[in-house]
N, C-alpha and C. Protein backbone atom coordinates (compact mmCIF):
# COMPACT_ATOMS: atom_id res chain seq x y z
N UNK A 1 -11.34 42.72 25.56
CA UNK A 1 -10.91 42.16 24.30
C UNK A 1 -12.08 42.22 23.32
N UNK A 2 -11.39 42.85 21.86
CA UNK A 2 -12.95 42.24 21.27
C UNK A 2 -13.08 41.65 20.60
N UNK A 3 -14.59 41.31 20.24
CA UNK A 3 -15.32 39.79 19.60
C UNK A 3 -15.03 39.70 18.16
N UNK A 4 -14.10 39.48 17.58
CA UNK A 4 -13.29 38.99 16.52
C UNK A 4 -14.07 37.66 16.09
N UNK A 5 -14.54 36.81 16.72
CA UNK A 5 -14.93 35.35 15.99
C UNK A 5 -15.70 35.41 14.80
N UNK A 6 -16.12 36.33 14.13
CA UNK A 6 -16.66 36.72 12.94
C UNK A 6 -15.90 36.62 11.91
N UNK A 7 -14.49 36.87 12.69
CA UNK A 7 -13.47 37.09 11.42
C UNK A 7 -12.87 35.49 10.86
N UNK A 8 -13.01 34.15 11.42
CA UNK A 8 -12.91 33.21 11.42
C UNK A 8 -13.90 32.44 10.47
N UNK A 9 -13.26 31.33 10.20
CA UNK A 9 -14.33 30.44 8.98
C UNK A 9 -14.83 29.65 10.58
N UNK A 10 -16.12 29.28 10.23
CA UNK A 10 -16.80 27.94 10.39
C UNK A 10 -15.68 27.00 10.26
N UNK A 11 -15.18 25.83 11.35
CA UNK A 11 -14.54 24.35 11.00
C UNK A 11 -14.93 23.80 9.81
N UNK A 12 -16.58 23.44 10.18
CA UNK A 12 -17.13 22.72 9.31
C UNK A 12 -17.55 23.26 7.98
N UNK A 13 -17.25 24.79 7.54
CA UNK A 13 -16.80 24.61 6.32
C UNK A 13 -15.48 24.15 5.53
N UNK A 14 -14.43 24.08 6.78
CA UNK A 14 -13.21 23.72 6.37
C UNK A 14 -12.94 22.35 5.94
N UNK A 15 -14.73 21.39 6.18
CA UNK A 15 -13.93 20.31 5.38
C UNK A 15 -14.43 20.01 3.95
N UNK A 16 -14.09 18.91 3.62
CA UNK A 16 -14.05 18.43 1.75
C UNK A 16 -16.05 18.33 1.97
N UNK A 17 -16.52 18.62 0.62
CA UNK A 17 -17.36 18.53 0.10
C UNK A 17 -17.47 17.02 -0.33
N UNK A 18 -17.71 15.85 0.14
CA UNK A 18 -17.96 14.49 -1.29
C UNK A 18 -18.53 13.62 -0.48
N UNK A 19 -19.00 13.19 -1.35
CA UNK A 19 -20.28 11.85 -1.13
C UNK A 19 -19.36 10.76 -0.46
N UNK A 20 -20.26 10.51 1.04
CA UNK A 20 -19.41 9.27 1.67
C UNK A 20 -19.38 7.97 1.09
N UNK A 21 -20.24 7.40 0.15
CA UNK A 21 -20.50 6.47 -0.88
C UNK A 21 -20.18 6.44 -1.87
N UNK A 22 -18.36 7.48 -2.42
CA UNK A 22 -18.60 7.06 -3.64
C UNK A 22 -17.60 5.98 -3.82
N UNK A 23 -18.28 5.36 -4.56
CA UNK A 23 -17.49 4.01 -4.92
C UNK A 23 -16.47 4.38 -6.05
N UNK A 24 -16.73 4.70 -6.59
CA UNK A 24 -15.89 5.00 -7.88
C UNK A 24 -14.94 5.67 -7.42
N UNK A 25 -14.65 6.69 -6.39
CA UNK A 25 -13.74 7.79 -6.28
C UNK A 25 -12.94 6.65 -5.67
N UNK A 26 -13.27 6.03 -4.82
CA UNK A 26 -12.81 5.03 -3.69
C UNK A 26 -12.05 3.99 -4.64
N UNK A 27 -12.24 3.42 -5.60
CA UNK A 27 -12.09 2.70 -6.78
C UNK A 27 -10.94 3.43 -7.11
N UNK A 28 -11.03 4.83 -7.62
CA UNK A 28 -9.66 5.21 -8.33
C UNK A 28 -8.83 5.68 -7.21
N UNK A 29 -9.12 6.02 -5.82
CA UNK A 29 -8.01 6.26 -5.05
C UNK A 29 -7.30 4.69 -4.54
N UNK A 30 -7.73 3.45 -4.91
CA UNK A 30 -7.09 1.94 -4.99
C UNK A 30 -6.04 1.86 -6.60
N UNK A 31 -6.53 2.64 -7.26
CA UNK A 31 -5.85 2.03 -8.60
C UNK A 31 -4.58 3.36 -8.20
N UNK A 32 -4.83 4.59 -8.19
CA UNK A 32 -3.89 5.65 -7.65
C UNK A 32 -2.88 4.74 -6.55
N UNK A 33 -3.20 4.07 -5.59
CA UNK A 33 -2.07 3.46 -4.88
C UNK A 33 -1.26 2.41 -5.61
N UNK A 34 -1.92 1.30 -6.21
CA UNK A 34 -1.50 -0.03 -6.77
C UNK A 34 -0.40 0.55 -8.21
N UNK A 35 -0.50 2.05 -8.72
CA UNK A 35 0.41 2.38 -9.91
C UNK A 35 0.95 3.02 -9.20
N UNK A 36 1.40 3.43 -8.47
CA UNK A 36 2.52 4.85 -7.83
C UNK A 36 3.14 5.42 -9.29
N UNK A 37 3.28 6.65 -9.21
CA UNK A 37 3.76 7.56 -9.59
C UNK A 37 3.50 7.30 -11.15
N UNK A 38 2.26 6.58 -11.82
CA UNK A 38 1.62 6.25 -13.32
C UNK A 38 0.39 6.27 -13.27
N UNK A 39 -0.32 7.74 -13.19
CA UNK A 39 -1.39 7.90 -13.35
C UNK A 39 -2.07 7.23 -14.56
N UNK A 40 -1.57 7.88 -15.72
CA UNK A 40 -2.16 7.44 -16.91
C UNK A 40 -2.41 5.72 -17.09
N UNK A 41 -1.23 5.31 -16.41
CA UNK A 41 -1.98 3.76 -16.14
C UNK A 41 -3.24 3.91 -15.26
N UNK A 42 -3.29 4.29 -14.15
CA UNK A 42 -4.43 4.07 -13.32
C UNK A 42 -5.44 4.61 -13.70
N UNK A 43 -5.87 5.85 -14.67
CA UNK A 43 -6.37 6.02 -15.82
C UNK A 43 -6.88 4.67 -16.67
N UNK A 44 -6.09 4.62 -17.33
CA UNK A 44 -6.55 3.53 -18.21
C UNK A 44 -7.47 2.23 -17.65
N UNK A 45 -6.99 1.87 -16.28
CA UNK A 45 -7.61 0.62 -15.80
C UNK A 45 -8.58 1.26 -15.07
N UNK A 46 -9.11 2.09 -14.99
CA UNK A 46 -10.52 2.72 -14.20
C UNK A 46 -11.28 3.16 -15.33
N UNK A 47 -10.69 3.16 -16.67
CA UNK A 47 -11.11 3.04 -17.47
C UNK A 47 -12.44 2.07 -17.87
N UNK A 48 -11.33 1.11 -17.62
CA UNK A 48 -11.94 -0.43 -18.31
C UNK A 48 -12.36 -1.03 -16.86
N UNK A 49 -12.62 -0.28 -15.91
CA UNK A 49 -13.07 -0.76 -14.45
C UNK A 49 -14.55 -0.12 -14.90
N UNK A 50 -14.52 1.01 -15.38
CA UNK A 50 -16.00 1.67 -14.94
C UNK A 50 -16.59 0.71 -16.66
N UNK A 51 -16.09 0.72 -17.87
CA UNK A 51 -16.52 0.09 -19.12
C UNK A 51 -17.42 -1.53 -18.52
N UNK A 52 -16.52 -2.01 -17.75
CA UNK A 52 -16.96 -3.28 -17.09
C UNK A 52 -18.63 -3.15 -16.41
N UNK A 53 -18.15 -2.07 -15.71
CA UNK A 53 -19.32 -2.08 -14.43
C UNK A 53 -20.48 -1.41 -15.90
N UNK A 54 -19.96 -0.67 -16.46
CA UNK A 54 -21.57 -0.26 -17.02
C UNK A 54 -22.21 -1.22 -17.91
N UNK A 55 -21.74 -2.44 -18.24
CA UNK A 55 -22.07 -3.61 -18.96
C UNK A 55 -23.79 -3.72 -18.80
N UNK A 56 -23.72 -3.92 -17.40
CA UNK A 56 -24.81 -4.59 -16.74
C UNK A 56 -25.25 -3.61 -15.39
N UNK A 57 -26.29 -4.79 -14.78
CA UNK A 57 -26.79 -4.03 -13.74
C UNK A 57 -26.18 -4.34 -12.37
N UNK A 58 -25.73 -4.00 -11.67
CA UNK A 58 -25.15 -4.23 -10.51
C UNK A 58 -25.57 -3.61 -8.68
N UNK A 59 -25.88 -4.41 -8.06
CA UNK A 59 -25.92 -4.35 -6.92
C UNK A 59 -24.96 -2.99 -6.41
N UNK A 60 -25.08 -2.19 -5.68
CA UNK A 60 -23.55 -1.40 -4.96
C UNK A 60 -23.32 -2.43 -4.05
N UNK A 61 -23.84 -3.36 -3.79
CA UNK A 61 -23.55 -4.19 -2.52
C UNK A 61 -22.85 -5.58 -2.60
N UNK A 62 -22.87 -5.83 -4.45
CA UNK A 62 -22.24 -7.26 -4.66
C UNK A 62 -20.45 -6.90 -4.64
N UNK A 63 -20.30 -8.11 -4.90
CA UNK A 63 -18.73 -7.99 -4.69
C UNK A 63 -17.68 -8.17 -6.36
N UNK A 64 -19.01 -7.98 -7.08
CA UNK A 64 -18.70 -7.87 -8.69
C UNK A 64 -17.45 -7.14 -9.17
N UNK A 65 -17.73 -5.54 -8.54
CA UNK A 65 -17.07 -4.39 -8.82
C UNK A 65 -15.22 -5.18 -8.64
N UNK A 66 -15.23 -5.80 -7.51
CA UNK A 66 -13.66 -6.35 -7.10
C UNK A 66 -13.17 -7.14 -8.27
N UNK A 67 -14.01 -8.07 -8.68
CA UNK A 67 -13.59 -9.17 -9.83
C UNK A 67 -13.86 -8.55 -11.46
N UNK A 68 -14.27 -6.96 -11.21
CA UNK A 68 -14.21 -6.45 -12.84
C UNK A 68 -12.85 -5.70 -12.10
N UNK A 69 -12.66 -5.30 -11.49
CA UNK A 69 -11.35 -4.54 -10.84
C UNK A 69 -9.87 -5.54 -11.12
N UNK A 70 -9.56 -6.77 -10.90
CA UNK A 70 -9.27 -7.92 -10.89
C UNK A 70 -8.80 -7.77 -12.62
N UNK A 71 -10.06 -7.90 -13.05
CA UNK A 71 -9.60 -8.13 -15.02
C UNK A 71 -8.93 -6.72 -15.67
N UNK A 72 -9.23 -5.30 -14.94
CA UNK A 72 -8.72 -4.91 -15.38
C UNK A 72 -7.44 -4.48 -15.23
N UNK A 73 -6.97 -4.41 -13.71
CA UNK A 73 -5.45 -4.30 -13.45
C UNK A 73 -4.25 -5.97 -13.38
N UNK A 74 -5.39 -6.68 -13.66
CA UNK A 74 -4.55 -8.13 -14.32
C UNK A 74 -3.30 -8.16 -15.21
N UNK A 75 -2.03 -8.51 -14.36
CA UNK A 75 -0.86 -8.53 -14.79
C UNK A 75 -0.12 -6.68 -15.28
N UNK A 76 -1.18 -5.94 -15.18
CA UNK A 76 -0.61 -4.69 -15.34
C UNK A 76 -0.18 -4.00 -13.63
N UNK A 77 -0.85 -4.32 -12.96
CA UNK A 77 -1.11 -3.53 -11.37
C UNK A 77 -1.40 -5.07 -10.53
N UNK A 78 -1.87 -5.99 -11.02
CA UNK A 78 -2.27 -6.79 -9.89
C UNK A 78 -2.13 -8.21 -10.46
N UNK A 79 -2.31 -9.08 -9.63
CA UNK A 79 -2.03 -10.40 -10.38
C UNK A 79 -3.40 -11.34 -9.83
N UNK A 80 -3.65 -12.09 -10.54
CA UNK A 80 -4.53 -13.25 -10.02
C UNK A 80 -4.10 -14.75 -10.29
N UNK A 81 -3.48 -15.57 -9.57
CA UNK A 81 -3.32 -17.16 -9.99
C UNK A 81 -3.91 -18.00 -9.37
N UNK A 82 -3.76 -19.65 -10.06
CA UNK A 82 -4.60 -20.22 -9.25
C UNK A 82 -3.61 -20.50 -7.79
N UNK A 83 -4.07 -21.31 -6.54
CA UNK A 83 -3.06 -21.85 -5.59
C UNK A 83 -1.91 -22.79 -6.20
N UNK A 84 -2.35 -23.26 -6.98
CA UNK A 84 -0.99 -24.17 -7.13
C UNK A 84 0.09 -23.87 -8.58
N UNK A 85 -0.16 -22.64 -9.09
CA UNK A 85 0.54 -22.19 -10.29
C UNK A 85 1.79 -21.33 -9.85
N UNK A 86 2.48 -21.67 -9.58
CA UNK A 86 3.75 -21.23 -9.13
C UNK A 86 4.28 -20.80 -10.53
N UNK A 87 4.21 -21.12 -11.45
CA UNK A 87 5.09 -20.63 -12.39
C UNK A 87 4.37 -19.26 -12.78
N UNK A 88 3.20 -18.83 -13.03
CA UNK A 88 2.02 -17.86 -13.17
C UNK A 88 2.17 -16.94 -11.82
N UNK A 89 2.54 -16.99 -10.58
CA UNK A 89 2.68 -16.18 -9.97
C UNK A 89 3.61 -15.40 -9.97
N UNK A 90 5.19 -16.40 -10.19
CA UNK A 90 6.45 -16.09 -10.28
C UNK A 90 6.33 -14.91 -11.44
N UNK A 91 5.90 -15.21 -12.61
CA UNK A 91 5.89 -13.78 -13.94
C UNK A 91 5.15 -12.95 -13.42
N UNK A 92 4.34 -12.86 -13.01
CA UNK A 92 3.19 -12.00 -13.10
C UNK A 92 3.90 -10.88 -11.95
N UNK A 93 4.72 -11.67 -10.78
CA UNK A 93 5.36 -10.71 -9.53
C UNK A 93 6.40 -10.44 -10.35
N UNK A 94 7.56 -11.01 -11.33
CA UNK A 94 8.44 -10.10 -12.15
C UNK A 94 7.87 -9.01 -12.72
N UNK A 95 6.76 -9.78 -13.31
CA UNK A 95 6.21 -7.80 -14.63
C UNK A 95 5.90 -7.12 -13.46
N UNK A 96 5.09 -7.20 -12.55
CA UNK A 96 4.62 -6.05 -11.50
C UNK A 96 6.11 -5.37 -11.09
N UNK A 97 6.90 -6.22 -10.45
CA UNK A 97 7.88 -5.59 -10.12
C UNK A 97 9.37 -4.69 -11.04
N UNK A 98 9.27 -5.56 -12.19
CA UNK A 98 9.99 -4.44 -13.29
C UNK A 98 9.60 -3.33 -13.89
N UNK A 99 8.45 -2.65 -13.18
CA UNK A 99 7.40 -1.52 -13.57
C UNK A 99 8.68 -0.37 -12.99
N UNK A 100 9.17 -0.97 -11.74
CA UNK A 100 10.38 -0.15 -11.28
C UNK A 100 11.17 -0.59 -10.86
N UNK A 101 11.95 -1.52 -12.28
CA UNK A 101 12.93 -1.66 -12.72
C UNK A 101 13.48 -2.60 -11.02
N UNK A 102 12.87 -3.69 -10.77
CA UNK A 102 13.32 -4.48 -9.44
C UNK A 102 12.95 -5.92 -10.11
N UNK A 103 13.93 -6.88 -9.43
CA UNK A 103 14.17 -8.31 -9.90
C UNK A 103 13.89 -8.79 -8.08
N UNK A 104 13.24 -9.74 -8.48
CA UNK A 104 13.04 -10.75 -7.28
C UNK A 104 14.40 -11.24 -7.14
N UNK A 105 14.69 -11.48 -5.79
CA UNK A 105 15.43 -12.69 -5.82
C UNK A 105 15.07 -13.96 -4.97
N UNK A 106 14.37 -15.09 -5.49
CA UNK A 106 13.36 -15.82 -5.24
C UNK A 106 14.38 -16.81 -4.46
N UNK A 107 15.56 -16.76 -3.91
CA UNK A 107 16.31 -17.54 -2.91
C UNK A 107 17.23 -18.97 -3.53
N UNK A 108 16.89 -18.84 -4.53
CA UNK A 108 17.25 -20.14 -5.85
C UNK A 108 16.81 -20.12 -6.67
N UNK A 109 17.31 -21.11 -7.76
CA UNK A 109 16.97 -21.65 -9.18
C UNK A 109 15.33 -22.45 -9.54
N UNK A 110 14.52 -21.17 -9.25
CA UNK A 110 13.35 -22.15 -10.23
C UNK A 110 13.00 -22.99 -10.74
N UNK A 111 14.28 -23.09 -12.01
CA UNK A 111 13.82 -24.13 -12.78
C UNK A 111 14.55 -25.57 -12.34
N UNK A 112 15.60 -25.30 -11.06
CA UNK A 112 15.83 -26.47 -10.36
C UNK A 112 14.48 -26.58 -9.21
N UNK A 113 14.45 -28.51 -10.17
CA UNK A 113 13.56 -29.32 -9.94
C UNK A 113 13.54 -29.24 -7.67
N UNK A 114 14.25 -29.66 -7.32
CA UNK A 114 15.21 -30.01 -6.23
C UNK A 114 14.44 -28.52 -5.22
N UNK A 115 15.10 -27.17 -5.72
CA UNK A 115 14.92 -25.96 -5.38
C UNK A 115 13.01 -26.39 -5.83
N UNK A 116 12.41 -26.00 -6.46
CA UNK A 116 11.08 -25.45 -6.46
C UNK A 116 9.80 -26.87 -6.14
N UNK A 117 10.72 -27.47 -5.73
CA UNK A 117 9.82 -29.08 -5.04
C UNK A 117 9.12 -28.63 -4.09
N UNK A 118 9.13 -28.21 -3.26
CA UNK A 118 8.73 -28.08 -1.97
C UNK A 118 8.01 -26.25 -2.04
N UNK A 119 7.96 -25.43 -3.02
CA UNK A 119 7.71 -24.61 -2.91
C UNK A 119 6.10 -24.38 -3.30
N UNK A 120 5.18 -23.41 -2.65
CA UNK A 120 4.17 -23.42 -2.96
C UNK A 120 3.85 -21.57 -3.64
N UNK A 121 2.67 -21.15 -3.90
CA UNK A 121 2.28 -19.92 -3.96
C UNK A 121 2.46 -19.19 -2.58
N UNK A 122 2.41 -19.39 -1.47
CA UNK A 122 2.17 -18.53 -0.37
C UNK A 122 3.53 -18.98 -0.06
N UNK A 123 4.04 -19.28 0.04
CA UNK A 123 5.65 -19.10 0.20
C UNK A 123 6.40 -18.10 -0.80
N UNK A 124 6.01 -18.54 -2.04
CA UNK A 124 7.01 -17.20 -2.87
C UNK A 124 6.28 -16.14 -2.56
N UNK A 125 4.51 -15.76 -2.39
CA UNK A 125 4.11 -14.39 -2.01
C UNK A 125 4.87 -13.85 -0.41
N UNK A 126 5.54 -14.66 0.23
CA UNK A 126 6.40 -14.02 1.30
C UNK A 126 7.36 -14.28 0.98
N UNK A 127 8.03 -14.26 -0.08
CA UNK A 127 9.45 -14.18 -0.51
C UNK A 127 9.26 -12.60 -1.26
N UNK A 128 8.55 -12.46 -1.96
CA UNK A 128 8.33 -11.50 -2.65
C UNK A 128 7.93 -9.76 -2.24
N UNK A 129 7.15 -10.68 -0.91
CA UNK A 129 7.25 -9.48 -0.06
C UNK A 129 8.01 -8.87 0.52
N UNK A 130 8.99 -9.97 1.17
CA UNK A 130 10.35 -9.50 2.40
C UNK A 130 11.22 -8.61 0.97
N UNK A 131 11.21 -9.13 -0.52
CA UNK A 131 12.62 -8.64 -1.00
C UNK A 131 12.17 -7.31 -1.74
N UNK A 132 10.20 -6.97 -1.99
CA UNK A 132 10.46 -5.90 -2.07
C UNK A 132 9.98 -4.93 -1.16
N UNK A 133 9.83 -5.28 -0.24
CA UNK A 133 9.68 -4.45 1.27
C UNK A 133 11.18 -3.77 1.42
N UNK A 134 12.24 -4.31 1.00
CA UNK A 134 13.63 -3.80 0.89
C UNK A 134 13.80 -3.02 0.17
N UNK A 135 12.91 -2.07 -1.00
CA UNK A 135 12.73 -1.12 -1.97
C UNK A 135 11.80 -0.43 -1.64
N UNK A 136 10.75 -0.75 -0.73
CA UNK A 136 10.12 0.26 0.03
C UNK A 136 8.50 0.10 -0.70
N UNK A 137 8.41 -1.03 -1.32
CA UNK A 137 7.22 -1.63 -1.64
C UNK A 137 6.24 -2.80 -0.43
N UNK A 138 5.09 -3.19 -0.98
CA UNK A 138 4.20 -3.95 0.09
C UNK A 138 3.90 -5.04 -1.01
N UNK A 139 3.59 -5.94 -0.89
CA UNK A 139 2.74 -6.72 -1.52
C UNK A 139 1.34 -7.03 -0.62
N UNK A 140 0.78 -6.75 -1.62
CA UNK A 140 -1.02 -6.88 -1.05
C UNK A 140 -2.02 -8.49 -1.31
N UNK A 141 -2.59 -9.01 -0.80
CA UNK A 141 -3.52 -10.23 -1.56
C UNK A 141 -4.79 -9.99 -0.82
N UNK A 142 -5.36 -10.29 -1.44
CA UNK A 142 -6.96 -10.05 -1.08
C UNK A 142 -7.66 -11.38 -0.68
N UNK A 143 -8.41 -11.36 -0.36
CA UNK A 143 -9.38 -12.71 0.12
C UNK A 143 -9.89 -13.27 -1.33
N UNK A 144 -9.89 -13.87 -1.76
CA UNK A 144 -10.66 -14.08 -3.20
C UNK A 144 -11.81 -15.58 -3.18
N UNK A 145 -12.28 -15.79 -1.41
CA UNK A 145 -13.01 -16.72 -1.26
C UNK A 145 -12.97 -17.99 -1.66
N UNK A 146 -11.50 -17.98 -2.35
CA UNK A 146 -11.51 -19.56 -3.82
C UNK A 146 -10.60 -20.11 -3.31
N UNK A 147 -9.99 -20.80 -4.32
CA UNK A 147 -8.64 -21.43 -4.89
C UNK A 147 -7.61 -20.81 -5.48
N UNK A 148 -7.51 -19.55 -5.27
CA UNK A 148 -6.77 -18.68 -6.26
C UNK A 148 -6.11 -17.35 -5.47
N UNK A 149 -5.57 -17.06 -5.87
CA UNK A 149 -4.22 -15.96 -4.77
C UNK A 149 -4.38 -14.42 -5.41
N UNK A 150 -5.02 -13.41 -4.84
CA UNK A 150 -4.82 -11.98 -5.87
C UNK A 150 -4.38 -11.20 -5.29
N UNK A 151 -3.85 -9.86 -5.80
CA UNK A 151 -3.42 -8.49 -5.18
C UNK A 151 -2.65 -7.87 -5.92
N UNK A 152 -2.10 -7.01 -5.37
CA UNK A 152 -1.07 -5.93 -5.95
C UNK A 152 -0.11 -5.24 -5.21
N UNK A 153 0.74 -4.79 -6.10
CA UNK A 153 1.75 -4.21 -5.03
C UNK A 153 1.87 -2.59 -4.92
N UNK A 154 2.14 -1.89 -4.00
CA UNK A 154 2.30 -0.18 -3.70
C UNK A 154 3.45 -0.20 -2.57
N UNK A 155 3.63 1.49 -2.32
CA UNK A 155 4.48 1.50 -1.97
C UNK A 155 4.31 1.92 -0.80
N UNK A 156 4.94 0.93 0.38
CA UNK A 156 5.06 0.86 1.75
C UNK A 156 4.60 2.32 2.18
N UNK A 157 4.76 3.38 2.17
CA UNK A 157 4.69 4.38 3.00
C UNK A 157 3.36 4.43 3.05
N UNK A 158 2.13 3.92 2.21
CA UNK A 158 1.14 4.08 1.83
C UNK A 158 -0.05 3.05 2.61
N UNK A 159 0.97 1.92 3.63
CA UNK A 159 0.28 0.86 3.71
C UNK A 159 -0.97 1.36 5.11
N UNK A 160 -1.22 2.24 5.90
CA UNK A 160 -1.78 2.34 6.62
C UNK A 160 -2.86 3.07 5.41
N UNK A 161 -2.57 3.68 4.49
CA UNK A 161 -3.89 4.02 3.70
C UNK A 161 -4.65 2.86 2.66
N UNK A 162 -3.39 2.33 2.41
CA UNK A 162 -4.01 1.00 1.85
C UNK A 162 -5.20 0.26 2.87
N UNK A 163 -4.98 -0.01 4.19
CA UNK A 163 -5.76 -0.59 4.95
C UNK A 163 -6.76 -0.26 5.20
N UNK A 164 -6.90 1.31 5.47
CA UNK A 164 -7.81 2.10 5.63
C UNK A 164 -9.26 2.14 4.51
N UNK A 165 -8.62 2.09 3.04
CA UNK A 165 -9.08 2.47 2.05
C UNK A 165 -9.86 1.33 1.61
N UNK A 166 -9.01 0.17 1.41
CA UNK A 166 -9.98 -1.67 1.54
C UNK A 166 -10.91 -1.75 2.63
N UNK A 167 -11.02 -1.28 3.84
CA UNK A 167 -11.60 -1.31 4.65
C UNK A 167 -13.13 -0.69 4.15
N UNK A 168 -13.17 -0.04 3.88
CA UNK A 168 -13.95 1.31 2.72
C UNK A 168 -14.94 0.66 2.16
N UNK A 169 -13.75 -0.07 1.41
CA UNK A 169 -14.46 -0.81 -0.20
C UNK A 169 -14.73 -2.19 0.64
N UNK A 170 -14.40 -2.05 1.62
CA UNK A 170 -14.95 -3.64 2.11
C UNK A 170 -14.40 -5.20 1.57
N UNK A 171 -12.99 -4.86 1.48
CA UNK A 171 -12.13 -5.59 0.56
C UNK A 171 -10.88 -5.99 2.07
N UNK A 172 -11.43 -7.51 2.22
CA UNK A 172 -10.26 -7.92 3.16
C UNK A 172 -8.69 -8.09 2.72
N UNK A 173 -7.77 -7.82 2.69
CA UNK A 173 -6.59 -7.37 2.31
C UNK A 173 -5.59 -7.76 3.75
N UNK A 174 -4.54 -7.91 3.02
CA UNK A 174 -3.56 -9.03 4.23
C UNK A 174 -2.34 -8.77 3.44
N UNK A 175 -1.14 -8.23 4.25
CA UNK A 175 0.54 -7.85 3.21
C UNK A 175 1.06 -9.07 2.70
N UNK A 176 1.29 -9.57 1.95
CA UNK A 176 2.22 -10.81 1.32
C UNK A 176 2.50 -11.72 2.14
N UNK A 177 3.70 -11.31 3.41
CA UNK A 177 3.75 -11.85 4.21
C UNK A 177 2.93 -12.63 4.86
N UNK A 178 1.53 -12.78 5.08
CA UNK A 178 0.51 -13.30 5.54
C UNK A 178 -0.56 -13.50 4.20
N UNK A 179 -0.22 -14.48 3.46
CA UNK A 179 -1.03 -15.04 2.64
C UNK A 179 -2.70 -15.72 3.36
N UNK A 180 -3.88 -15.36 2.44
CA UNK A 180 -5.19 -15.99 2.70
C UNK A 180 -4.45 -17.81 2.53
């Protein structure tokens, strides 16, 4: 037989060329998941993600980059409330979710007193999850060390890269269903 292996690439030229550190790429492949199929949004908020970060001087190692990330996909891609603002979570998961054209159905009347007594933030973030896990969405929340509930939503097929990708950025992340 003859020695043909010449005619073959190298593996290891067959893979990607890029910096295992970049934050930024890593940054816009999070905003690329949290808009599905609206770049030019995820555009815009990596926009005002990188405008943020060049303010000042920053650590690669602080956890800054998450909470300028935070202000800029705020109520467009992601939500931030405090724990006990139920009414602020409830809008903020409508606008996220009418991006494609989906209505919660939060199990009752809100604005009955009776109905939303007993209800907290981490109860409607697993209400919100189960009804749009039924459209083939995730709801995401992040650790935010506080008093306060954040994340965003993408679309289910995506969630093993979602995990993968926070893992990355070093961003603890948990589906709706399992509120911090």
């Amino acid at each position: 037989m003859p020695d043909n292996s010449a005619d073959y690439e190298d593996s290891d030229e067959l893979l990607p060329t890029f910096d295992e550190d970049d934050h930024p790429a890593r940054v816009w492949n999070l905003l690329w998941l949290v808009n599905p199929g609206d770049e030019e949004a995820a555009l815009q908020q990596f926009d005002a993600w990188r405008e943020a970060r060049a303010g000042a001087e920053h650590d690669s190692g602080d956890e800054q980059w998450l909470w300028d990330l935070k202000d800029a996909i705020d109520w467009r891609a992601g939500f931030y409330v405090d724990w006990k603002d139920i009414d602020s979570f409830v809008a903020a998961i409508d606008e996220l979710a009418a991006r494609w054209n989906l209505r919660i159905d939060w199990g009752g009347d809100l604005d009955d007193e009776d109905f939303a007594q007993d209800l907290d933030v981490p109860a409607l973030m697993t209400t919100a999850h189960d009804r749009l896990r039924e459209h083939g969405y995730t709801v995401w929340n992040w650790n935010t060390g506080g008093d306060g509930y954040a994340g965003w939503i993408a679309l289910s097929r995506d969630d093993e890269a979602m995990l993968a990708l926070c893992s990355l950025l070093g961003v603890e992340v948990r589906p709706g269903s399992d509120p911090f």
